[in-house]
Structure formats: C-alpha cells, structure tokens
N, C-alpha and C. Protein backbone atom coordinates (compact mmCIF):
# COMPACT_ATOMS: atom_id res chain seq x y z
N UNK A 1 90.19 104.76 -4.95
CA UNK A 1 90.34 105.16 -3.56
C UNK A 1 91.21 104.13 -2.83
N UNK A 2 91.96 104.74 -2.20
CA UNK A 2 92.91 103.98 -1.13
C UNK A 2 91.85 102.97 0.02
N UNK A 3 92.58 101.44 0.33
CA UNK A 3 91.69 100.96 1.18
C UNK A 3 92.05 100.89 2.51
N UNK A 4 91.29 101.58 3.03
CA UNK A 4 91.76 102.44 4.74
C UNK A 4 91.10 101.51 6.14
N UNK A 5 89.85 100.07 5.59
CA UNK A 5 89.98 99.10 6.53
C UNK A 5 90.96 98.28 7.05
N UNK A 6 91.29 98.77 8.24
CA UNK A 6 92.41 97.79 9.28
C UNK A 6 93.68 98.15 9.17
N UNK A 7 93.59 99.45 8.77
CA UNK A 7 94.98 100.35 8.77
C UNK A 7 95.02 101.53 9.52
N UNK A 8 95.92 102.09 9.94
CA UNK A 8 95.89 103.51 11.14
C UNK A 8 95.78 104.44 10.00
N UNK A 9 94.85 105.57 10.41
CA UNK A 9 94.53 106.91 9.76
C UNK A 9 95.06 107.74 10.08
N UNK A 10 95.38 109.14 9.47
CA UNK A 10 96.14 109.61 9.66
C UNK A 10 94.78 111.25 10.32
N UNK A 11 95.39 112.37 10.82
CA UNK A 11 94.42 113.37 11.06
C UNK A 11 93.43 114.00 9.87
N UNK A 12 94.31 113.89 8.78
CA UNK A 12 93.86 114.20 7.77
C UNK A 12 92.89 113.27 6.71
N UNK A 13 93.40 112.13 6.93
CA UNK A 13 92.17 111.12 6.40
C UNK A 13 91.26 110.49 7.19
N UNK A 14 90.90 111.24 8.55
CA UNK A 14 90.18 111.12 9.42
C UNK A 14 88.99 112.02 9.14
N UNK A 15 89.66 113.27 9.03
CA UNK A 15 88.77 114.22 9.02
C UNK A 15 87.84 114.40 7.89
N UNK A 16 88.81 113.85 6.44
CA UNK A 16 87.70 113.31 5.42
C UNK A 16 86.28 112.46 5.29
N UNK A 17 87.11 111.71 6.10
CA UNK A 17 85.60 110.43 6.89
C UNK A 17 84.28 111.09 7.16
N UNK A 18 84.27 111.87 8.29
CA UNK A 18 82.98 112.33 8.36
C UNK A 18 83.07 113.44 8.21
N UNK A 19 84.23 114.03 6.90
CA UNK A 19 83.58 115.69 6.73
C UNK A 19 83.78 116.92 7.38
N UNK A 20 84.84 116.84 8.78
CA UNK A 20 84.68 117.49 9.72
C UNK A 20 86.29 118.65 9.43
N UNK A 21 86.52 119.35 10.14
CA UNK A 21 87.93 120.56 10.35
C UNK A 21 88.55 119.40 11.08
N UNK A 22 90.34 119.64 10.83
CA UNK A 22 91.21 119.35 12.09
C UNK A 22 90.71 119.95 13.54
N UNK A 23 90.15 120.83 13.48
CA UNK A 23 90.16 121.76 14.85
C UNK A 23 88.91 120.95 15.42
N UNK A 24 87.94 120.75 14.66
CA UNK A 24 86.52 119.39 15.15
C UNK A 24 87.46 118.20 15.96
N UNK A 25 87.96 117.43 15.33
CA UNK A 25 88.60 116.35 15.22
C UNK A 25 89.83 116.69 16.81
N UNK A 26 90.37 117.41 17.12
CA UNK A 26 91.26 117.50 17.78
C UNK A 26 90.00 117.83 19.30
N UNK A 27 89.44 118.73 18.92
CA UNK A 27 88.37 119.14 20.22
C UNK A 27 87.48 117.74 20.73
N UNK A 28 86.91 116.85 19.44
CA UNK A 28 86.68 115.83 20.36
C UNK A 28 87.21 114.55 20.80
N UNK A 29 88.59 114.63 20.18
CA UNK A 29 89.45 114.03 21.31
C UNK A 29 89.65 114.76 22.46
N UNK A 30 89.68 116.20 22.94
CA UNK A 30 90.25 116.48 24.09
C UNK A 30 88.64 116.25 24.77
N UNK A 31 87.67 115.79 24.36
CA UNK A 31 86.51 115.78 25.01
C UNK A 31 86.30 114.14 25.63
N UNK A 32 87.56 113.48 24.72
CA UNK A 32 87.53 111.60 25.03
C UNK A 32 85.66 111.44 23.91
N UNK A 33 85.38 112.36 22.97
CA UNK A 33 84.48 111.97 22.12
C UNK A 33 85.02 110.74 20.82
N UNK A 34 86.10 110.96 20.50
CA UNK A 34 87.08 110.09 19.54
C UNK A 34 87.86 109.49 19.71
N UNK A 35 87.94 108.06 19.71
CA UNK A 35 89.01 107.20 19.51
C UNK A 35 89.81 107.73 19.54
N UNK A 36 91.36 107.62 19.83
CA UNK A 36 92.40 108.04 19.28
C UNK A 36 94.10 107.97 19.87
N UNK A 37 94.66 107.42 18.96
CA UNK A 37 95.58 106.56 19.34
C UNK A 37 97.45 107.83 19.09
N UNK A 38 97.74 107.72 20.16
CA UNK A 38 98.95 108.95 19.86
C UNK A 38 100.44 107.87 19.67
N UNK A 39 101.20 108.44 18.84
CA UNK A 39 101.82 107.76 18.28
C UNK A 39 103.25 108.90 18.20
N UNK A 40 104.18 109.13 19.09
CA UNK A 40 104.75 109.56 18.69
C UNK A 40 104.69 111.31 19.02
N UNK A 41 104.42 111.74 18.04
CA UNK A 41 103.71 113.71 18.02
C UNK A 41 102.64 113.35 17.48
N UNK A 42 102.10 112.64 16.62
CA UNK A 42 101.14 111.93 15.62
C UNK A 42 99.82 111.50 16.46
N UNK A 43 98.79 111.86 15.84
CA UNK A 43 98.00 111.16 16.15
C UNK A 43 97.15 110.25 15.08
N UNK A 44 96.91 109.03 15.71
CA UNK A 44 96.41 108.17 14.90
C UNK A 44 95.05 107.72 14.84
N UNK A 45 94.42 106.82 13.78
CA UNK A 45 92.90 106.66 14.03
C UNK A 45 92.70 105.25 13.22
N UNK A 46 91.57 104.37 14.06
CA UNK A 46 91.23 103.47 13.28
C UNK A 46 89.72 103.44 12.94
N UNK A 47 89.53 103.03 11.53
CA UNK A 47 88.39 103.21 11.14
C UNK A 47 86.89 103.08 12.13
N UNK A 48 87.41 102.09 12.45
CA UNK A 48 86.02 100.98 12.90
C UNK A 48 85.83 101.81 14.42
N UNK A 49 86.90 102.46 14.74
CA UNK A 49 86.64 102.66 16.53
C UNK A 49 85.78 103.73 15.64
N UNK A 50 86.38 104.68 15.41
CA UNK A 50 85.57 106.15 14.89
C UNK A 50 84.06 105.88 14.73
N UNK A 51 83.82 104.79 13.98
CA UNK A 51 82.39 104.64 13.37
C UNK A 51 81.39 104.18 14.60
N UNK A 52 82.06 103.74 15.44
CA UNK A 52 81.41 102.89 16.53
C UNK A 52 80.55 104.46 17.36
C-alpha cells in the first residue's frame, strides 16, 4: 500500500478511507462536514484533518 501520511489525497483516495461514494464526500464538504482543500478544479485532502 501506498504511504498517504503527510501527503494531499486525492477525491478518490479519500473516499477509500472511510468507505464512502464521491457524491458522500462532495455533500459533506458542501455541508463544511470535511476538511478540504481546493486546488485548482481539484479537490484535495489531508489525512489527519479527515480523521479529526
């Protein structure tokens, strides 16, 4: 497995983390439920905020 502490995530290896749809993942950012860092068109993620 790739080591994904202290590196930006991508939507897709976000959503692996806890299991969830892109469409989960996008809804609770628009809720300010998730971290999440925009980058561009991209959105980004870091481990440790997510878990918090």
């Amino acid at each position: 497995m790739v080591e994904i502490e202290g590196r930006w995530l991508s939507n897709h290896e976000i959503c692996s983390h806890p299991g969830v749809s892109k469409d989960t993942v996008y809804k609770w950012i628009d809720k300010n439920e998730m971290p999440a860092h925009r980058m561009g068109r991209f959105w980004k993620f870091r481990k440790d905020e997510v878990d918090k």
